[in-house]
N, C-alpha and C. Protein backbone atom coordinates (compact mmCIF):
# COMPACT_ATOMS: atom_id res chain seq x y z
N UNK A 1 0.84 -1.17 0.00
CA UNK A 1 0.00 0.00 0.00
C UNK A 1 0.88 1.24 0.00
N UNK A 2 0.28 2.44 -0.69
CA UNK A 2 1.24 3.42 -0.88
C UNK A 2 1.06 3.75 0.42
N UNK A 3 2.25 4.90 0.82
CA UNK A 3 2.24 5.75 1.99
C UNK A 3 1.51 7.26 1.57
N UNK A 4 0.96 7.47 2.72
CA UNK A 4 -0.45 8.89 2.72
C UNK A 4 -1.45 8.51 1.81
N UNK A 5 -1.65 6.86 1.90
CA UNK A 5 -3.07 6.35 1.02
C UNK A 5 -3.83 5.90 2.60
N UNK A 6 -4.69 6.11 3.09
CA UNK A 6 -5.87 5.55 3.95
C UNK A 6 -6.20 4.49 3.62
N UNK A 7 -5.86 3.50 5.02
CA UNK A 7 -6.72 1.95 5.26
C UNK A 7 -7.70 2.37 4.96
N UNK A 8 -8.27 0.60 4.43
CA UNK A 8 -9.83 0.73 4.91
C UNK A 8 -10.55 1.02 6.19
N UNK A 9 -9.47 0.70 7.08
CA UNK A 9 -10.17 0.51 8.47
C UNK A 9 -10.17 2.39 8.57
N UNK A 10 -9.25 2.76 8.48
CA UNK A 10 -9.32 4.50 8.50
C UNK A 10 -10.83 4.80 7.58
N UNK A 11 -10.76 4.60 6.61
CA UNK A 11 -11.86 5.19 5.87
C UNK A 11 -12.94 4.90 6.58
N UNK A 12 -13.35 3.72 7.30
CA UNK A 12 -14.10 3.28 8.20
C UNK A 12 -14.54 3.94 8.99
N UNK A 13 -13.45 4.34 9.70
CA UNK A 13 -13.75 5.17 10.97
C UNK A 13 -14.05 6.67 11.17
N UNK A 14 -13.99 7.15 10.05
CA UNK A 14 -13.93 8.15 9.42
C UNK A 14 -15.86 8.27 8.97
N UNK A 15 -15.70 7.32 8.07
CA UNK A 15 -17.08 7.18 7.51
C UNK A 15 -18.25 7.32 9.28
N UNK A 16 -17.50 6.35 9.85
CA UNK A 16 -18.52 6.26 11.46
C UNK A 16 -18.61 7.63 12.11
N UNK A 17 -17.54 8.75 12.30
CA UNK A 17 -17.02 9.92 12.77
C UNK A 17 -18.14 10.40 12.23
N UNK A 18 -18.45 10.90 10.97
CA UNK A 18 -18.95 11.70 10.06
C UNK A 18 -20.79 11.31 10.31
N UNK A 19 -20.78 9.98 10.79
CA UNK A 19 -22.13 9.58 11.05
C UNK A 19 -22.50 10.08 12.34
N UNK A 20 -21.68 9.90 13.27
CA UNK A 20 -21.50 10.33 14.69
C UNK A 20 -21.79 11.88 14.77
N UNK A 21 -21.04 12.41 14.58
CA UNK A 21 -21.00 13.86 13.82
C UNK A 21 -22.77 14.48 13.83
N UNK A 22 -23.31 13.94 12.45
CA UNK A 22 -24.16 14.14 11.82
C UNK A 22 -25.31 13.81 12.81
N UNK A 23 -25.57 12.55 13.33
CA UNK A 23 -26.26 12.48 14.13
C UNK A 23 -26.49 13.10 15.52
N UNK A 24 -25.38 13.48 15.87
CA UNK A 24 -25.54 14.16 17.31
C UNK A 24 -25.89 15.70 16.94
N UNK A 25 -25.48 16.52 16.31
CA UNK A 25 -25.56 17.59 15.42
C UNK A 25 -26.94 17.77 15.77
N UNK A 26 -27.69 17.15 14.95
CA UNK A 26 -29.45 16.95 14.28
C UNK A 26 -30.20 16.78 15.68
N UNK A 27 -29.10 16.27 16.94
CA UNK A 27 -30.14 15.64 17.83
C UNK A 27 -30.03 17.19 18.62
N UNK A 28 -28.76 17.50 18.70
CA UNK A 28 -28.82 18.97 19.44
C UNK A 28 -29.83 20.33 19.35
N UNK A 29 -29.61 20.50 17.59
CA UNK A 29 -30.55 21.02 17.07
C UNK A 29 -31.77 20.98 17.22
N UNK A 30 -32.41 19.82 17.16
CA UNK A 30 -33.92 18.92 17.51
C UNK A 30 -34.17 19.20 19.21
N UNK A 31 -32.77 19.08 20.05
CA UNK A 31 -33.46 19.52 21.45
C UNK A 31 -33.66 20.83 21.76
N UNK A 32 -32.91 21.68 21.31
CA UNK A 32 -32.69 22.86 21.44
C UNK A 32 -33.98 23.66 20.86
N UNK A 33 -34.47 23.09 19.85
CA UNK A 33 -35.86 23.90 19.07
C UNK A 33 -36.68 23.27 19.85
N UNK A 34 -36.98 22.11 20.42
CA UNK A 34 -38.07 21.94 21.23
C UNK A 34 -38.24 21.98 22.41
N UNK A 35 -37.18 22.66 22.88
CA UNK A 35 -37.20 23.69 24.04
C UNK A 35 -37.39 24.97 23.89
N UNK A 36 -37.19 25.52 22.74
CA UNK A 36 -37.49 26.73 22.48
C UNK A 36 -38.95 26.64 22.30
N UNK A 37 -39.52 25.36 21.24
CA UNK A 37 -41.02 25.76 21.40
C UNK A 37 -41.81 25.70 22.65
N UNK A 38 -41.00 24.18 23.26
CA UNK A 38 -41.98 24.43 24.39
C UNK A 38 -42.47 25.70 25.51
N UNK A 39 -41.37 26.52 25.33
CA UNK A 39 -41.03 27.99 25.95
C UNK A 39 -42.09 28.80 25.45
N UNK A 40 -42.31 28.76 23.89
CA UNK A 40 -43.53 29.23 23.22
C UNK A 40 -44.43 28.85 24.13
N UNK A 41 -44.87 27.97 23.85
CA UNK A 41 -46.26 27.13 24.44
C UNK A 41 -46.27 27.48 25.46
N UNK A 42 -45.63 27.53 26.54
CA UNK A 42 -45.81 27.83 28.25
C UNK A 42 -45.89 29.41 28.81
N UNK A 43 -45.50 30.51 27.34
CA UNK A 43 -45.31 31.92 27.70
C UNK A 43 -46.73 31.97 27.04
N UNK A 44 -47.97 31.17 26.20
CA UNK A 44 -48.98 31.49 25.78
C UNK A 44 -49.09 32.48 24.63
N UNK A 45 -47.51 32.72 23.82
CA UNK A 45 -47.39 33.38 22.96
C UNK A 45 -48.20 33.52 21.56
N UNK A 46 -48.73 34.57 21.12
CA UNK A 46 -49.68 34.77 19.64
C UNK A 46 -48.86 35.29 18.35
N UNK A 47 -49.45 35.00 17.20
CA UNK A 47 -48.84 36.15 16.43
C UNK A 47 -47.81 35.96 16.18
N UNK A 48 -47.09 36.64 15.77
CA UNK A 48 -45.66 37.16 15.38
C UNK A 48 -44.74 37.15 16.65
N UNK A 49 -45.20 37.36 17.60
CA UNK A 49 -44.06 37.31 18.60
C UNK A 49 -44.15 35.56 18.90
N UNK A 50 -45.07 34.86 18.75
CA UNK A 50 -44.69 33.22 18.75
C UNK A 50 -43.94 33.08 17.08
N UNK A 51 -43.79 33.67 16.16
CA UNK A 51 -42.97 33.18 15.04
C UNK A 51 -41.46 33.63 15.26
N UNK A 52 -41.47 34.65 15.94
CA UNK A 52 -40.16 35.30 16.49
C UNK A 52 -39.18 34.55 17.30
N UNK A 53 -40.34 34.24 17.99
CA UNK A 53 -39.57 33.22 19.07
C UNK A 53 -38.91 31.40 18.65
N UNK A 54 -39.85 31.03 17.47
CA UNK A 54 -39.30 30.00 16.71
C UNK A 54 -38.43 29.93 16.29
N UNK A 55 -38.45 31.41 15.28
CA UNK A 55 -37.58 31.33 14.53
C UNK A 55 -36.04 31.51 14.84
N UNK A 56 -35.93 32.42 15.77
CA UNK A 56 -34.80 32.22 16.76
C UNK A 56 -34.49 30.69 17.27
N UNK A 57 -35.44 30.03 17.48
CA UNK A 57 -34.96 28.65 18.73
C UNK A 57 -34.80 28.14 17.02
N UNK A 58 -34.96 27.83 15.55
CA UNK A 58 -34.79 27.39 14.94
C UNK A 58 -33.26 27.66 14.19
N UNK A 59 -32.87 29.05 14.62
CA UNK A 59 -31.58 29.69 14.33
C UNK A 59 -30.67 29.37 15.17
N UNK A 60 -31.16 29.21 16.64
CA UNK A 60 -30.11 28.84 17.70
C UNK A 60 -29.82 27.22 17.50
N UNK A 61 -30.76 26.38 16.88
CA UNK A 61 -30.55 25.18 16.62
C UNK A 61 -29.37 24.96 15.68
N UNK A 62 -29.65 25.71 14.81
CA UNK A 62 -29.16 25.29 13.62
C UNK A 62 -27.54 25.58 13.76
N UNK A 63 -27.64 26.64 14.25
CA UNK A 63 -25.96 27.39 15.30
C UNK A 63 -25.38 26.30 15.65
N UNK A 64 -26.02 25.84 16.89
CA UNK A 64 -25.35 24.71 17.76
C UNK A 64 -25.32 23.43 16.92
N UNK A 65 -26.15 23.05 15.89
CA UNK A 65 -25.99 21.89 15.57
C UNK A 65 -24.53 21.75 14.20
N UNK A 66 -24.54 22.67 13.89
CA UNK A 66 -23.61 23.52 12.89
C UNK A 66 -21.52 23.22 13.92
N UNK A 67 -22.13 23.88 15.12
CA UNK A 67 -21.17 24.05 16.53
C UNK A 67 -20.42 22.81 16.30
N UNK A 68 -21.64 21.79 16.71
CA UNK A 68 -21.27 20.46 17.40
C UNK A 68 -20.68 19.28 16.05
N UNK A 69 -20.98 19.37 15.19
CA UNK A 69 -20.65 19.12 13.51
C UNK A 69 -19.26 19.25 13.15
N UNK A 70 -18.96 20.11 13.52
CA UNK A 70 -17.51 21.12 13.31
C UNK A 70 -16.70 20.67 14.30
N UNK A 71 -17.29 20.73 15.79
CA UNK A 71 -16.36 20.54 16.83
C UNK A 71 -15.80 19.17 17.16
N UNK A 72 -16.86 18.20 16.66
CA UNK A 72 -16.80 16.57 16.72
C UNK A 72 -15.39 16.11 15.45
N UNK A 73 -16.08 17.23 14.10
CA UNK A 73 -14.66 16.96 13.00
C UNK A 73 -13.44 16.69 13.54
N UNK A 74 -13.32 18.62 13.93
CA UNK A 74 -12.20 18.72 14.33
C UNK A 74 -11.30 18.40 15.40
N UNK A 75 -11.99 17.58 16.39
CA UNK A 75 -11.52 16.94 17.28
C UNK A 75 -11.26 15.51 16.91
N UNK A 76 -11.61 14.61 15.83
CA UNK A 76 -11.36 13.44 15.03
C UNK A 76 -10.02 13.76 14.40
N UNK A 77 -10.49 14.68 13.53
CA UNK A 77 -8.98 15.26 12.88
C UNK A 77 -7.53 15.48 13.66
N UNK A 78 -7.85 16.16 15.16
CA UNK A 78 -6.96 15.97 15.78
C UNK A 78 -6.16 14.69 15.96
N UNK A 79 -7.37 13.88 16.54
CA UNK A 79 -6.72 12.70 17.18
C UNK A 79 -6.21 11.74 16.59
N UNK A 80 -6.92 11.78 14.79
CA UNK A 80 -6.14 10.89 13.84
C UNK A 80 -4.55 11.58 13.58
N UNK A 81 -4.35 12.65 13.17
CA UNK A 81 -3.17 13.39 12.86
C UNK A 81 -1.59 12.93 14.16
N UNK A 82 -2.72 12.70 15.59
CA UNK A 82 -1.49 12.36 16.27
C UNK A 82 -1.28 11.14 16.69
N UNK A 83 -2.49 10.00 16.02
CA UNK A 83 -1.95 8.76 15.74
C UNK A 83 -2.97 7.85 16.48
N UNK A 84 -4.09 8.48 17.17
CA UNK A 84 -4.79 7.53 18.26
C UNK A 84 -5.74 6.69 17.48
């Protein structure tokens, strides 16, 4: 095998990372907006100030799930680069 070609088992784990990643991401996002709605629902909010408030907990989702996506990478990336 050449050298700076990736095992399979690397590509593997990599492929799992990226699933890992992706899934926790979506789940953060997903808790984070349905805490924001439930916040809706319990302040009895109408109107535009309940779309306001979504749309924010749908922006703060998307932030953090964006966050956690990135932060999971780049902490893989680390730990492959120094050999673990």
């Amino acid at each position: 095998m050449d050298m700076g070609r990736e095992s399979r088992w690397e590509k593997d784990a990599i492929t799992v990372e990226i699933g890992f990643a992706l899934v926790t991401a979506a789940a953060l996002a997903g808790v984070i907006f349905a805490v924001v709605w439930t916040l809706a629902l319990a302040l009895d909010l109408s109107g535009s100030a309940e779309r306001c408030v979504l749309a924010g907990g749908a922006l703060l989702g998307a932030v953090a799930g964006v966050w956690r996506l990135v932060r999971v990478l780049l902490l893989f990336d680390e730990q492959r680069r120094m050999g673990h």
